[in-house]
C-alpha atoms as a PDB file:
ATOM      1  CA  UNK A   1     -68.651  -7.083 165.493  1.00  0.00           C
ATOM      2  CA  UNK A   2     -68.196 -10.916 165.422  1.00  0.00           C
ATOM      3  CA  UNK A   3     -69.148 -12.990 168.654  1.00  0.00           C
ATOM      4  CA  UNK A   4     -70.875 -15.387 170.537  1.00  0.00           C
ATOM      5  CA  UNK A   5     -74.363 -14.510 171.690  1.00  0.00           C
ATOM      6  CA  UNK A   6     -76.592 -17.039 173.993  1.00  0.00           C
ATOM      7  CA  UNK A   7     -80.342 -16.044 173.606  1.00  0.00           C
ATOM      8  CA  UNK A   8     -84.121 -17.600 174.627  1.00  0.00           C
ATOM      9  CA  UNK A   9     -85.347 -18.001 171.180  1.00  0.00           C
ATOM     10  CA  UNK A  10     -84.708 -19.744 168.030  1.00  0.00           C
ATOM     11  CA  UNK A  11     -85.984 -17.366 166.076  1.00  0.00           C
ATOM     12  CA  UNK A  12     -83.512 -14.789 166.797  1.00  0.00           C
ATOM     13  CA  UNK A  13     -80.838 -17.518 166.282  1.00  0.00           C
ATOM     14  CA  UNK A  14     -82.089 -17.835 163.069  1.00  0.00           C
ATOM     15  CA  UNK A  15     -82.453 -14.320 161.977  1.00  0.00           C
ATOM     16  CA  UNK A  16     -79.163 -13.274 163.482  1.00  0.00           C
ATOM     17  CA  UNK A  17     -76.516 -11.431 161.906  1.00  0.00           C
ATOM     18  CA  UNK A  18     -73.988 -13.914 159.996  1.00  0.00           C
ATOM     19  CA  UNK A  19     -70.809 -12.746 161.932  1.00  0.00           C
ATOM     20  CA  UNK A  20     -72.593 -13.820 165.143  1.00  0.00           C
ATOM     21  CA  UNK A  21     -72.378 -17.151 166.779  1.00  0.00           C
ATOM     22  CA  UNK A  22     -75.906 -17.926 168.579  1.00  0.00           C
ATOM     23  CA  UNK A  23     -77.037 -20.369 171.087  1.00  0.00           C
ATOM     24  CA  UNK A  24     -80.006 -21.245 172.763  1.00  0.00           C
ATOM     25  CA  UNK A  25     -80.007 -21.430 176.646  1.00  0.00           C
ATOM     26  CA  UNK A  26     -84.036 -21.753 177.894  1.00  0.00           C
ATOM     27  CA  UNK A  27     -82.763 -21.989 181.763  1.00  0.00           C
ATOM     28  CA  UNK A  28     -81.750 -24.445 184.038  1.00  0.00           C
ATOM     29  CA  UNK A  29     -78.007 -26.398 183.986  1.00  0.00           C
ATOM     30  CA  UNK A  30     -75.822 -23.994 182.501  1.00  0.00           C
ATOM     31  CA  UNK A  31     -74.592 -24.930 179.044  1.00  0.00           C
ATOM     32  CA  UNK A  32     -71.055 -25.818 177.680  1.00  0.00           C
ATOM     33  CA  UNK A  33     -68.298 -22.818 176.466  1.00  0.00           C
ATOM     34  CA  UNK A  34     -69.788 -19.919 178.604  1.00  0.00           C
ATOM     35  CA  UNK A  35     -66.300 -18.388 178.729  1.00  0.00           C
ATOM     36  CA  UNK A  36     -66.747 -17.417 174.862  1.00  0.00           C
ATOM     37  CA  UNK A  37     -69.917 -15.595 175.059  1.00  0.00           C
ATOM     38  CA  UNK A  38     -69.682 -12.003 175.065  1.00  0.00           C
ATOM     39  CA  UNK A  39     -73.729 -10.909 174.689  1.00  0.00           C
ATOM     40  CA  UNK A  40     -76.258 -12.990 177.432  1.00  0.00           C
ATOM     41  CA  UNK A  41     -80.322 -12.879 176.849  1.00  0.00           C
ATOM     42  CA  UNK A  42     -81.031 -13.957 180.392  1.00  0.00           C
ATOM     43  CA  UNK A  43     -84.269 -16.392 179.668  1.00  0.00           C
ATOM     44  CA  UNK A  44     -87.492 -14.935 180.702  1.00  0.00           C
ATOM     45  CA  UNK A  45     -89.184 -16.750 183.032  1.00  0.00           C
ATOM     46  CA  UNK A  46     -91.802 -16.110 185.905  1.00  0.00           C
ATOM     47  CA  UNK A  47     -90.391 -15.449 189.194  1.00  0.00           C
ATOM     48  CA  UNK A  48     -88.740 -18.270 191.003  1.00  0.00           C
ATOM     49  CA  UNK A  49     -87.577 -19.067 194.318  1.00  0.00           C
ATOM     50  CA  UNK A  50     -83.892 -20.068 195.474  1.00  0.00           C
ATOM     51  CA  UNK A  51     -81.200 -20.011 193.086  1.00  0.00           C
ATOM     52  CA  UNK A  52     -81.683 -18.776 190.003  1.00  0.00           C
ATOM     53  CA  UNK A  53     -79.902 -20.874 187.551  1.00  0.00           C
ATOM     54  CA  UNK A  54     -80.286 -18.047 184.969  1.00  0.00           C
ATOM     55  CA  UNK A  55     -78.148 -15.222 186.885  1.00  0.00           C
ATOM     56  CA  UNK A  56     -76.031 -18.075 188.722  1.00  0.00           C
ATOM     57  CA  UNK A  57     -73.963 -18.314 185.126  1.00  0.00           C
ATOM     58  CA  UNK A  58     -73.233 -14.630 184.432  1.00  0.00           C
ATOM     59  CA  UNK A  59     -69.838 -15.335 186.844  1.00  0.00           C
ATOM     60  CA  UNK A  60     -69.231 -17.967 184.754  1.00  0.00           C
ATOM     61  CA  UNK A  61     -68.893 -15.049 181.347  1.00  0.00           C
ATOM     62  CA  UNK A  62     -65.273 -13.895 181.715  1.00  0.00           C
ATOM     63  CA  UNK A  63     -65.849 -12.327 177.915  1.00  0.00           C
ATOM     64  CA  UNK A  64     -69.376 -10.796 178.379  1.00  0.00           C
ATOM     65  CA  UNK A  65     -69.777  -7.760 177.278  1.00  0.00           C
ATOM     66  CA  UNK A  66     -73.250  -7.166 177.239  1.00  0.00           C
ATOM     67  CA  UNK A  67     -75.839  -8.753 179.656  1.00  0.00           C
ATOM     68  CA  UNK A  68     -79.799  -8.198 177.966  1.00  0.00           C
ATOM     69  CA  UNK A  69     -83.299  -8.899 180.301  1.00  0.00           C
ATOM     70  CA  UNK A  70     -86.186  -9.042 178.756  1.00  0.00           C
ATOM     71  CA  UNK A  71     -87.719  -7.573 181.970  1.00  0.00           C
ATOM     72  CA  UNK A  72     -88.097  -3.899 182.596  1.00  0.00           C
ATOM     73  CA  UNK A  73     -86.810  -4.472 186.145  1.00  0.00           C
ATOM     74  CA  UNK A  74     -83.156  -4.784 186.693  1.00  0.00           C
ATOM     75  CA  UNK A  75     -82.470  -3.865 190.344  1.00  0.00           C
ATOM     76  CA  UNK A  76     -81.715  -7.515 190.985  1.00  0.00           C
ATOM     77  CA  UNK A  77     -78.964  -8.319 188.382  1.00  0.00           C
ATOM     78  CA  UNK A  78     -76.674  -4.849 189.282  1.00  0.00           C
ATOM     79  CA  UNK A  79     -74.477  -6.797 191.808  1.00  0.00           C
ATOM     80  CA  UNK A  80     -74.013  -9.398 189.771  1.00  0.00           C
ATOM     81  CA  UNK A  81     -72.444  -7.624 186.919  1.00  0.00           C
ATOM     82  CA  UNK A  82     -68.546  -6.424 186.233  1.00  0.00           C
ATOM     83  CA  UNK A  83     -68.013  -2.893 186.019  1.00  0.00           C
ATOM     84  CA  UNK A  84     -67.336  -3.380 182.341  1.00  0.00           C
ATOM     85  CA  UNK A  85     -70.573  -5.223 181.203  1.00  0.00           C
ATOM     86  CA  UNK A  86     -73.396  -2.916 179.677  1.00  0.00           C
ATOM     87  CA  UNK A  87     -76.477  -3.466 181.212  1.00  0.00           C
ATOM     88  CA  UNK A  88     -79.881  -3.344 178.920  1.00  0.00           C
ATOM     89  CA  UNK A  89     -83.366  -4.165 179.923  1.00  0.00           C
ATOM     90  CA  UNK A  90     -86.799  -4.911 178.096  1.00  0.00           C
ATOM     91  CA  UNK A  91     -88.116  -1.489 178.833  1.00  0.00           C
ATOM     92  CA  UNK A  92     -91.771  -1.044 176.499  1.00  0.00           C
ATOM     93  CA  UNK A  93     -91.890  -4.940 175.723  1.00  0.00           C
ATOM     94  CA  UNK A  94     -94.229  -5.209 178.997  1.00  0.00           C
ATOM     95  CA  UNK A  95     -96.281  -1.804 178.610  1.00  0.00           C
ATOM     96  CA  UNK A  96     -99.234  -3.618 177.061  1.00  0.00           C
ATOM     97  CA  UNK A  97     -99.198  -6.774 178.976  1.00  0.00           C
ATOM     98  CA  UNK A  98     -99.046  -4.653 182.305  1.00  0.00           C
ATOM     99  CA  UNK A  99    -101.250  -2.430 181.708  1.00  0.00           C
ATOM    100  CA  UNK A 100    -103.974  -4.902 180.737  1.00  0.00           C
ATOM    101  CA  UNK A 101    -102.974  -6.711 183.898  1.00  0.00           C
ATOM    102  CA  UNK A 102    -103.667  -3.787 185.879  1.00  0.00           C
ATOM    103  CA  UNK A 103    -106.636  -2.765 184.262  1.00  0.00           C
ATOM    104  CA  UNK A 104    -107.918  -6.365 184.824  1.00  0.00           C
ATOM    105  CA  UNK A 105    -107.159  -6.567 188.332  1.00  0.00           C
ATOM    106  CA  UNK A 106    -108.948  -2.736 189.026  1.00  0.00           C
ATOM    107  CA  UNK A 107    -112.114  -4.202 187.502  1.00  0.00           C
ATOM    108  CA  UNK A 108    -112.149  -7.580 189.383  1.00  0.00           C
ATOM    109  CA  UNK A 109    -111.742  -5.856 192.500  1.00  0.00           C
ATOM    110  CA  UNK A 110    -114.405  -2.986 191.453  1.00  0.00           C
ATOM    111  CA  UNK A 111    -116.860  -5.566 190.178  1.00  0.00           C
ATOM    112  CA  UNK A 112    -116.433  -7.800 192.942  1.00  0.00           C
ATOM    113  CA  UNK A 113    -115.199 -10.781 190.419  1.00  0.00           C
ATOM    114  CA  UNK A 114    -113.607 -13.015 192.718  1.00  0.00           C
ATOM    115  CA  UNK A 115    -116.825 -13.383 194.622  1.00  0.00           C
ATOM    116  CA  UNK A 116    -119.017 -14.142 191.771  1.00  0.00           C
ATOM    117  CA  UNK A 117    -116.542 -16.756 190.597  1.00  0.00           C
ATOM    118  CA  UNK A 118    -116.785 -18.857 194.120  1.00  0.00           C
ATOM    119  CA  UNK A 119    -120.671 -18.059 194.085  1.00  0.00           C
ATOM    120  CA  UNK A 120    -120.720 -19.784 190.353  1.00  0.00           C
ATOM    121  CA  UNK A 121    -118.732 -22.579 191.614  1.00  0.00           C
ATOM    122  CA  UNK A 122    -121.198 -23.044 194.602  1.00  0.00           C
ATOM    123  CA  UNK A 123    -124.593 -22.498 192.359  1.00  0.00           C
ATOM    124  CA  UNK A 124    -125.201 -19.629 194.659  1.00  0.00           C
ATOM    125  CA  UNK A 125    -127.365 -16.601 192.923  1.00  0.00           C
ATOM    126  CA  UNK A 126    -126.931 -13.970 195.331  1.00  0.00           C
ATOM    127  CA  UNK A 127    -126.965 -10.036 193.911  1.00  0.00           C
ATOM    128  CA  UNK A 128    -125.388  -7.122 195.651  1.00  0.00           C
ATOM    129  CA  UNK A 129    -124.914  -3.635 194.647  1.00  0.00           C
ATOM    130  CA  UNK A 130    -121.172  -3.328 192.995  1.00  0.00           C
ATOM    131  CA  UNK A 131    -118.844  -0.224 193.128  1.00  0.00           C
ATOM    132  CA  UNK A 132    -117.722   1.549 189.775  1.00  0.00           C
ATOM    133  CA  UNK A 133    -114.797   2.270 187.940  1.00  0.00           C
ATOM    134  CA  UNK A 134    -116.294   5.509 186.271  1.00  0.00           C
ATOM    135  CA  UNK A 135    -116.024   8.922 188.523  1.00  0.00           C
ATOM    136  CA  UNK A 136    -113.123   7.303 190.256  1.00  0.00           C
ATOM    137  CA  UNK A 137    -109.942   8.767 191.063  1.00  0.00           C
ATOM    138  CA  UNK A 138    -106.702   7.157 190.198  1.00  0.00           C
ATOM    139  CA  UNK A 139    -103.201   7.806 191.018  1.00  0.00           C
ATOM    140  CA  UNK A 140    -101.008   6.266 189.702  1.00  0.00           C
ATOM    141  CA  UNK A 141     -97.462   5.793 191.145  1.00  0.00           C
ATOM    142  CA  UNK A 142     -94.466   5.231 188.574  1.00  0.00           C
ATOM    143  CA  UNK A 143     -95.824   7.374 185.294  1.00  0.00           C
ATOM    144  CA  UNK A 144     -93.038   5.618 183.239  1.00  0.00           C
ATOM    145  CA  UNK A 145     -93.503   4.147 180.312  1.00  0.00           C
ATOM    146  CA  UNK A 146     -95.744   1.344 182.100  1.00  0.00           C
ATOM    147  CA  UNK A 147     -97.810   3.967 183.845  1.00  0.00           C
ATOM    148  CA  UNK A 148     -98.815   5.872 180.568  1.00  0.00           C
ATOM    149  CA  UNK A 149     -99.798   2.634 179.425  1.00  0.00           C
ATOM    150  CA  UNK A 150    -101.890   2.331 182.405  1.00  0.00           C
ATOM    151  CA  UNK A 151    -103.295   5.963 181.612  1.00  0.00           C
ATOM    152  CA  UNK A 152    -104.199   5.280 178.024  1.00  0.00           C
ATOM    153  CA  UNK A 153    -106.560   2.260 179.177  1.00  0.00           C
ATOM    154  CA  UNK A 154    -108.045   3.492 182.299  1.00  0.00           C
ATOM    155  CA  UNK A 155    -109.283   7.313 180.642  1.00  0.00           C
ATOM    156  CA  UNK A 156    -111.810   5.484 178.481  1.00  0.00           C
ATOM    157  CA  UNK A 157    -113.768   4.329 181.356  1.00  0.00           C
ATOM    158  CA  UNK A 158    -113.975   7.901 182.572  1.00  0.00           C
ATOM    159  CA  UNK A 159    -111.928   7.867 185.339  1.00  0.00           C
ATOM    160  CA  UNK A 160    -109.627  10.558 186.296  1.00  0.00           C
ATOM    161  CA  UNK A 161    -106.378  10.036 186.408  1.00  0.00           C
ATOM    162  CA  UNK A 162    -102.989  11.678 188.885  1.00  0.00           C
ATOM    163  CA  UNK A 163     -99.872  11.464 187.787  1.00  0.00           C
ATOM    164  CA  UNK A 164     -96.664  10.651 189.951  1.00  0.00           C
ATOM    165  CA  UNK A 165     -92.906  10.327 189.371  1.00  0.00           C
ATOM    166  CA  UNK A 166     -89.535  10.048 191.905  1.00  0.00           C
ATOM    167  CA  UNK A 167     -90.347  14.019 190.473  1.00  0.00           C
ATOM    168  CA  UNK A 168     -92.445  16.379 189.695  1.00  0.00           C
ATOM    169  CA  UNK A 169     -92.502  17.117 185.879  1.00  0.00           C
ATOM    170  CA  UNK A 170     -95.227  20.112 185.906  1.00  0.00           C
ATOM    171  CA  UNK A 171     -94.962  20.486 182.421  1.00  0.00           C
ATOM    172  CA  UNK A 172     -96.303  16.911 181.824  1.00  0.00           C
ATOM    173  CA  UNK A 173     -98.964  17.638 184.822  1.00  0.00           C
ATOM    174  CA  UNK A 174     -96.531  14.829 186.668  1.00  0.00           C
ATOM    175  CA  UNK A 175     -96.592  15.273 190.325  1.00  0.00           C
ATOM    176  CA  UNK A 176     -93.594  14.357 193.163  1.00  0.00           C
ATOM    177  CA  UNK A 177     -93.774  11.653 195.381  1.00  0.00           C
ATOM    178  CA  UNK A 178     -93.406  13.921 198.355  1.00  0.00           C
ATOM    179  CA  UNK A 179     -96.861  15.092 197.243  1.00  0.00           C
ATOM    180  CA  UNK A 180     -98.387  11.644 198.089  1.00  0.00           C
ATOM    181  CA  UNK A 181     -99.705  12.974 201.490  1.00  0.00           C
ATOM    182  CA  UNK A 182    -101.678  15.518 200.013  1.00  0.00           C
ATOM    183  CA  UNK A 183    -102.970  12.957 197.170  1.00  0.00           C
ATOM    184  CA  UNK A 184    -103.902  10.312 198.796  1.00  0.00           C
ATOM    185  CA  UNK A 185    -106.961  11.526 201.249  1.00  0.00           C
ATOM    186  CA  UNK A 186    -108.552  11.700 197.701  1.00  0.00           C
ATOM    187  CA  UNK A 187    -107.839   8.869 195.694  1.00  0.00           C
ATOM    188  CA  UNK A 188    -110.095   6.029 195.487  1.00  0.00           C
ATOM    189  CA  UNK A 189    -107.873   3.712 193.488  1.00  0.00           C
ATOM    190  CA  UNK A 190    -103.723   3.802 193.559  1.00  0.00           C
ATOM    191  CA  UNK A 191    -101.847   1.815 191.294  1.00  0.00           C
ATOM    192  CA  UNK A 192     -97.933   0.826 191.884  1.00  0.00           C
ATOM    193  CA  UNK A 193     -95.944   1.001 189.040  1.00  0.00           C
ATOM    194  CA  UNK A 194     -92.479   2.016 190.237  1.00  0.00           C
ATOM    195  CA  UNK A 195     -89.047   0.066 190.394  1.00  0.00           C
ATOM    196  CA  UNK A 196     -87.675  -1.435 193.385  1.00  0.00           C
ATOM    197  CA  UNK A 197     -84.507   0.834 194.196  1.00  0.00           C
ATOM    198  CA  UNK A 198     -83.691   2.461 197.397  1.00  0.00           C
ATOM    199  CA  UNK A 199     -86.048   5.323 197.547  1.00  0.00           C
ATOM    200  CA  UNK A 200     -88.669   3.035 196.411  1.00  0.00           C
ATOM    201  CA  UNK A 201     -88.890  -0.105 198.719  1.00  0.00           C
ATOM    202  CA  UNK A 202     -91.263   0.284 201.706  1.00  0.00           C
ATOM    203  CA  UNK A 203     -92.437   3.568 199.936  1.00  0.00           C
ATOM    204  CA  UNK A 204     -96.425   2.674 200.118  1.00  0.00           C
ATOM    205  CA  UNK A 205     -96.712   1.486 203.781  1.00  0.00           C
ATOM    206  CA  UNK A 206     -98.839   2.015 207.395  1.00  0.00           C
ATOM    207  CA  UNK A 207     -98.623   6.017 206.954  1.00  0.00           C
ATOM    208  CA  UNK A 208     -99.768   6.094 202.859  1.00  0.00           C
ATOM    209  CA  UNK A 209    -102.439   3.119 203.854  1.00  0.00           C
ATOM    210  CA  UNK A 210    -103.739   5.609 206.354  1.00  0.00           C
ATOM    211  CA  UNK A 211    -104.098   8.460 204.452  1.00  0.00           C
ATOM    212  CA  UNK A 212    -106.708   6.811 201.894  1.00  0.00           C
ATOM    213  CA  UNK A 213    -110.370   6.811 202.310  1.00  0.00           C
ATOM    214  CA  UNK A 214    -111.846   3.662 203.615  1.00  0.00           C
ATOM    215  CA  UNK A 215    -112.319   1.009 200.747  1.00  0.00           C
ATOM    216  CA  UNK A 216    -109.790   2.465 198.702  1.00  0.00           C
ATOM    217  CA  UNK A 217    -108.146   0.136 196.376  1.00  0.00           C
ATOM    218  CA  UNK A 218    -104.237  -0.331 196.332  1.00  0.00           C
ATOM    219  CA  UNK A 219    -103.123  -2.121 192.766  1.00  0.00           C
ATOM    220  CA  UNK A 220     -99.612  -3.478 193.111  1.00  0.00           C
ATOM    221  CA  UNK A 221     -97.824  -4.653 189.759  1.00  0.00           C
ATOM    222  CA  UNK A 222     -94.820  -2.997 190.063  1.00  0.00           C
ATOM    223  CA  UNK A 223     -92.456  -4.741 193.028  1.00  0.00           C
ATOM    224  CA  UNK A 224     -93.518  -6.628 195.740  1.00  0.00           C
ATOM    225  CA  UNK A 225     -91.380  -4.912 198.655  1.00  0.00           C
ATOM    226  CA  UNK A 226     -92.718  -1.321 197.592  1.00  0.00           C
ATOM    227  CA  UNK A 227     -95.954  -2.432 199.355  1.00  0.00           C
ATOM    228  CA  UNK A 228     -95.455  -3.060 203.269  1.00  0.00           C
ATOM    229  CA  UNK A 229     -96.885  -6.257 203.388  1.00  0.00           C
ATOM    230  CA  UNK A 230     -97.405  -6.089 207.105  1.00  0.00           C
ATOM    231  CA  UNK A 231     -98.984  -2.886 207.204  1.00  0.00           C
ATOM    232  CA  UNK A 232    -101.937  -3.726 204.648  1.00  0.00           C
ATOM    233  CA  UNK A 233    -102.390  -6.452 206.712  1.00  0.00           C
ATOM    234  CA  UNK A 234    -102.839  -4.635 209.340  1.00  0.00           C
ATOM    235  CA  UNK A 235    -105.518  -2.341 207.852  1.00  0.00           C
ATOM    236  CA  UNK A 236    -107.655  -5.702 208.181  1.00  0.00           C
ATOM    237  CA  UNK A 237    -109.387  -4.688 205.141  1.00  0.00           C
ATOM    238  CA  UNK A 238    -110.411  -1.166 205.831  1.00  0.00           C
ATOM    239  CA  UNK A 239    -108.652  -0.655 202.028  1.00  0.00           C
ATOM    240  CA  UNK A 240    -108.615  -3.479 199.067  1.00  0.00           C
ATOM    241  CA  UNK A 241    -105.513  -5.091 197.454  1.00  0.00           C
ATOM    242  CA  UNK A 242    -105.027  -6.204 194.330  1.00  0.00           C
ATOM    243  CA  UNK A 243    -101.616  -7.421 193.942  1.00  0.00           C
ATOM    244  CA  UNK A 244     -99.768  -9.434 190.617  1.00  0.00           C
ATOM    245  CA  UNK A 245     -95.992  -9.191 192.993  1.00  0.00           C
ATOM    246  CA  UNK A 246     -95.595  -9.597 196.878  1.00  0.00           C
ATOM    247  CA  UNK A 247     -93.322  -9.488 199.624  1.00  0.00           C
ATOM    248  CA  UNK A 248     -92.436 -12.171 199.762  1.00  0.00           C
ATOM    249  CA  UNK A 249     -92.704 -13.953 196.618  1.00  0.00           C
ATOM    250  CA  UNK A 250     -93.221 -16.550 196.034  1.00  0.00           C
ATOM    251  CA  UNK A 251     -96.296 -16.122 198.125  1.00  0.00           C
ATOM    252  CA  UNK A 252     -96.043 -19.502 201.056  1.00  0.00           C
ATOM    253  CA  UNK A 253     -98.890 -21.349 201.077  1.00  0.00           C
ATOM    254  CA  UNK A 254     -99.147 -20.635 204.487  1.00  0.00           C
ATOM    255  CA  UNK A 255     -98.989 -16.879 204.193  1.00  0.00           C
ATOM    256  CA  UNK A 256    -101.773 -14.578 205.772  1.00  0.00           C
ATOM    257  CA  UNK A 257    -102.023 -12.582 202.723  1.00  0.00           C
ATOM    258  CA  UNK A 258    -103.897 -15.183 200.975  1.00  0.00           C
ATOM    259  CA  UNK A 259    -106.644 -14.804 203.098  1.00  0.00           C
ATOM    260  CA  UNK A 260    -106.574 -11.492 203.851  1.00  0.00           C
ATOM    261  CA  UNK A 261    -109.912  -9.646 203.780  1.00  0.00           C
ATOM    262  CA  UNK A 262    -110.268  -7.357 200.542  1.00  0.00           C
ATOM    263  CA  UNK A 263    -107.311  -8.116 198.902  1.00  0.00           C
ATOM    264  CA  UNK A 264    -106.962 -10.479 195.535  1.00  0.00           C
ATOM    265  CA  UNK A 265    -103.895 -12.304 194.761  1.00  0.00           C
ATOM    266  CA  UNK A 266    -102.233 -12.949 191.063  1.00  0.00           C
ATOM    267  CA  UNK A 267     -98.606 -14.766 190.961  1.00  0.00           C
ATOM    268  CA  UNK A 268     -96.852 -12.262 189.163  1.00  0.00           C
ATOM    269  CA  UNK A 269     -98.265 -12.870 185.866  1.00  0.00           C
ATOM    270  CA  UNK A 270     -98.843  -9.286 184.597  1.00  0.00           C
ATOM    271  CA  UNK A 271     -96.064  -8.871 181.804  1.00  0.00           C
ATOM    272  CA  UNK A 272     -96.457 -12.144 180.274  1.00  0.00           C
ATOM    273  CA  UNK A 273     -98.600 -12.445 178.036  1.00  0.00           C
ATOM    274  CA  UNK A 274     -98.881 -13.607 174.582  1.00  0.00           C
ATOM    275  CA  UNK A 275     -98.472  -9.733 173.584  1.00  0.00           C
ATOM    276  CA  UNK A 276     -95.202  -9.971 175.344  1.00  0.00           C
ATOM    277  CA  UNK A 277     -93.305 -12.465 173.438  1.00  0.00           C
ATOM    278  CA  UNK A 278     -93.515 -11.266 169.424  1.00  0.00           C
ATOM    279  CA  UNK A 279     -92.634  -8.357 170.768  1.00  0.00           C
ATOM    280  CA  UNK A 280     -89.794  -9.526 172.672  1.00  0.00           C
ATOM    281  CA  UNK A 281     -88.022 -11.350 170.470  1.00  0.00           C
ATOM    282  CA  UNK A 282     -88.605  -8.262 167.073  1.00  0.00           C
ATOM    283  CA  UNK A 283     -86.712  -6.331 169.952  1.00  0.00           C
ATOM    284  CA  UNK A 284     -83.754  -8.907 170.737  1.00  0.00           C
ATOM    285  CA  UNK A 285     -83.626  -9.534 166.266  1.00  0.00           C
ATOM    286  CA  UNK A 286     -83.006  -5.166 166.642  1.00  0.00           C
ATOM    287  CA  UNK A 287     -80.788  -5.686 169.601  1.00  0.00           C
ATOM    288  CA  UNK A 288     -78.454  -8.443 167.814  1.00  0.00           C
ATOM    289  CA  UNK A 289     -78.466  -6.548 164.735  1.00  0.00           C
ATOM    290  CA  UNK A 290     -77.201  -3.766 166.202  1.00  0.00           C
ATOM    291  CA  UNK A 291     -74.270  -5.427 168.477  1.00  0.00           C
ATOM    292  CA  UNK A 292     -72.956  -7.391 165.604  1.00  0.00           C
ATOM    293  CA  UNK A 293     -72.903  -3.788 163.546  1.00  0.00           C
ATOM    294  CA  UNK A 294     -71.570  -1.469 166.423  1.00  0.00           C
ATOM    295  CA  UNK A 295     -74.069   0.582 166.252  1.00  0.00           C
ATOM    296  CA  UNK A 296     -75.730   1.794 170.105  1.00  0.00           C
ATOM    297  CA  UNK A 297     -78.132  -0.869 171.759  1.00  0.00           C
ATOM    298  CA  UNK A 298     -81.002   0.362 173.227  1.00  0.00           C
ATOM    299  CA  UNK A 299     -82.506   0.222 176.072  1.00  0.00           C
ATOM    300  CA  UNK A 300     -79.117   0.702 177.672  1.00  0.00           C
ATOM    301  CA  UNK A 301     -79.842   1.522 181.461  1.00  0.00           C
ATOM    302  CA  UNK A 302     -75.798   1.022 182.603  1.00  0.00           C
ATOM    303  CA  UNK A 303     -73.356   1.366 180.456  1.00  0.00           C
ATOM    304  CA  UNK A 304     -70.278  -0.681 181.044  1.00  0.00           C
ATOM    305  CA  UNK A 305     -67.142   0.904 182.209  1.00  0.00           C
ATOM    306  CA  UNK A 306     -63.693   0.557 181.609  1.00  0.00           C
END
């Protein structure tokens, strides 16, 4: 299959197929000839406020055919996209990152990090006894691809670990969502690791946050909006936060959250690390390869239509 392909890197430009046409668009003003290009890499970038240049063009592709993220999330680009365009995300290229993310932000909040740090910056030598990850029960919510991820790194620190999916897979010792009531009352640490969707947004919020034991940690790095903002807040720090996404995000300076007792604030930084990118862009040389050939793309979560 001959084309035109716009893409992030240069290095996929360079290693593309020779029947392909590739250019580099990196974000902001739109570039020239967008009504040739038939496969779009929208640009990663870390999440932004306002209009997004980046989605803003895909009306602007009367020929695309195929619209690639590099992020596993796609709930946000559906509305945007003709019937006809197939739809592929970056599902796996952020398991790693994610999961170290998570794994980072359980610790800090188990260890007490934040507090040493300010006590370093104000020469202050003050012990305290410190909770532990080890003996602890975690559930985590969204046992995807990210969530086994999650699972590999938190069993070596001898923690155990409950599985939960949109359903229960027995077989794979998965349990259903609608079994959260009955979970909770136990768990000392729950991580969120699902997509935003329907059935998912507001799904951890005043009723879940009651349910868990006092000084229970909630670990957010799926989306923002499946955490009720206002009802953590409301908990006044009866349970601990540690969220990497937010509702809303940005985070405004002026935003309670920030200050909220117990709870410890990243900008949505989890799936970007330097893991992310080789491993991004072997998966878009795969993904180009395989356009300009015919052969099925992966990672295909909508197929395009008619």
């Amino acid at each position: 299959m001959a084309g035109r392909a716009l893409v992030q890197w240069e290095e996929n430009r360079r290693n593309a197929p020779e029947s392909l046409t590739v250019d580099i668009y990196t974000g902001g003003p739109a570039p020239d000839g967008l009504d040739g290009v038939a496969f779009y890499q929208v640009p990663y970038a870390p999440s932004t406020q306002g209009v997004d240049e980046r989605l803003d063009i895909i009306g602007r592709m009367p020929a695309l055919e195929v619209l690639q993220l590099t992020s596993a999330g796609f709930e946000h680009v559906l509305e945007l996209l003709p019937d006809h365009v197939t739809l592929c995300n970056g599902r796996g290229l952020h398991d790693a990152s994610t999961a170290e993310h998570a794994l980072g932000l359980i610790l800090a909040a188990q260890r007490d990090l934040p507090r040493w740090a300010l006590d370093q910056r104000g020469h202050r030598w003050s012990p305290a006894p410190l909770r532990s990850l080890a003996d602890r029960r975690v559930v985590i919510v969204g046992h995807g691809s990210i969530g086994r991820a999650i699972e590999r790194r938190l069993l070596p620190f001898e923690t155990e670990v409950v599985r939960v999916a949109s359903r229960a897979r027995p077989e794979e010792d998965v349990h259903g969502v609608d079994e959260l009531p009955a979970l909770l009352p136990h768990a000392d640490i729950v991580v969120l690791v699902t997509p935003l969707n329907e059935h998912t947004r507001g799904l951890f919020g005043a009723a879940e946050l009651a349910l868990l034991p006092d000084d229970a940690l909630v670990v957010n790095v799926g989306r923002g909006p499946v955490l009720d903002t206002g009802a953590l807040l409301a908990e006044k720090g009866r349970v601990r936060a540690s969220l990497d996404v937010t509702d809303p995000e940005p985070l405004p300076a002026e935003h309670p959250l920030w200050d909220a007792p117990g709870v410890f604030v990243t900008p949505h930084v989890a799936g970007g690390s330097t893991a992310f990118y080789p491993r991004a862009r072997a998966f878009m040389d795969s993904q180009l390869a395989r356009w300009a050939s015919g052969e099925p793309l992966e990672n295909v979560v909508r197929p395009g239509r008619g």
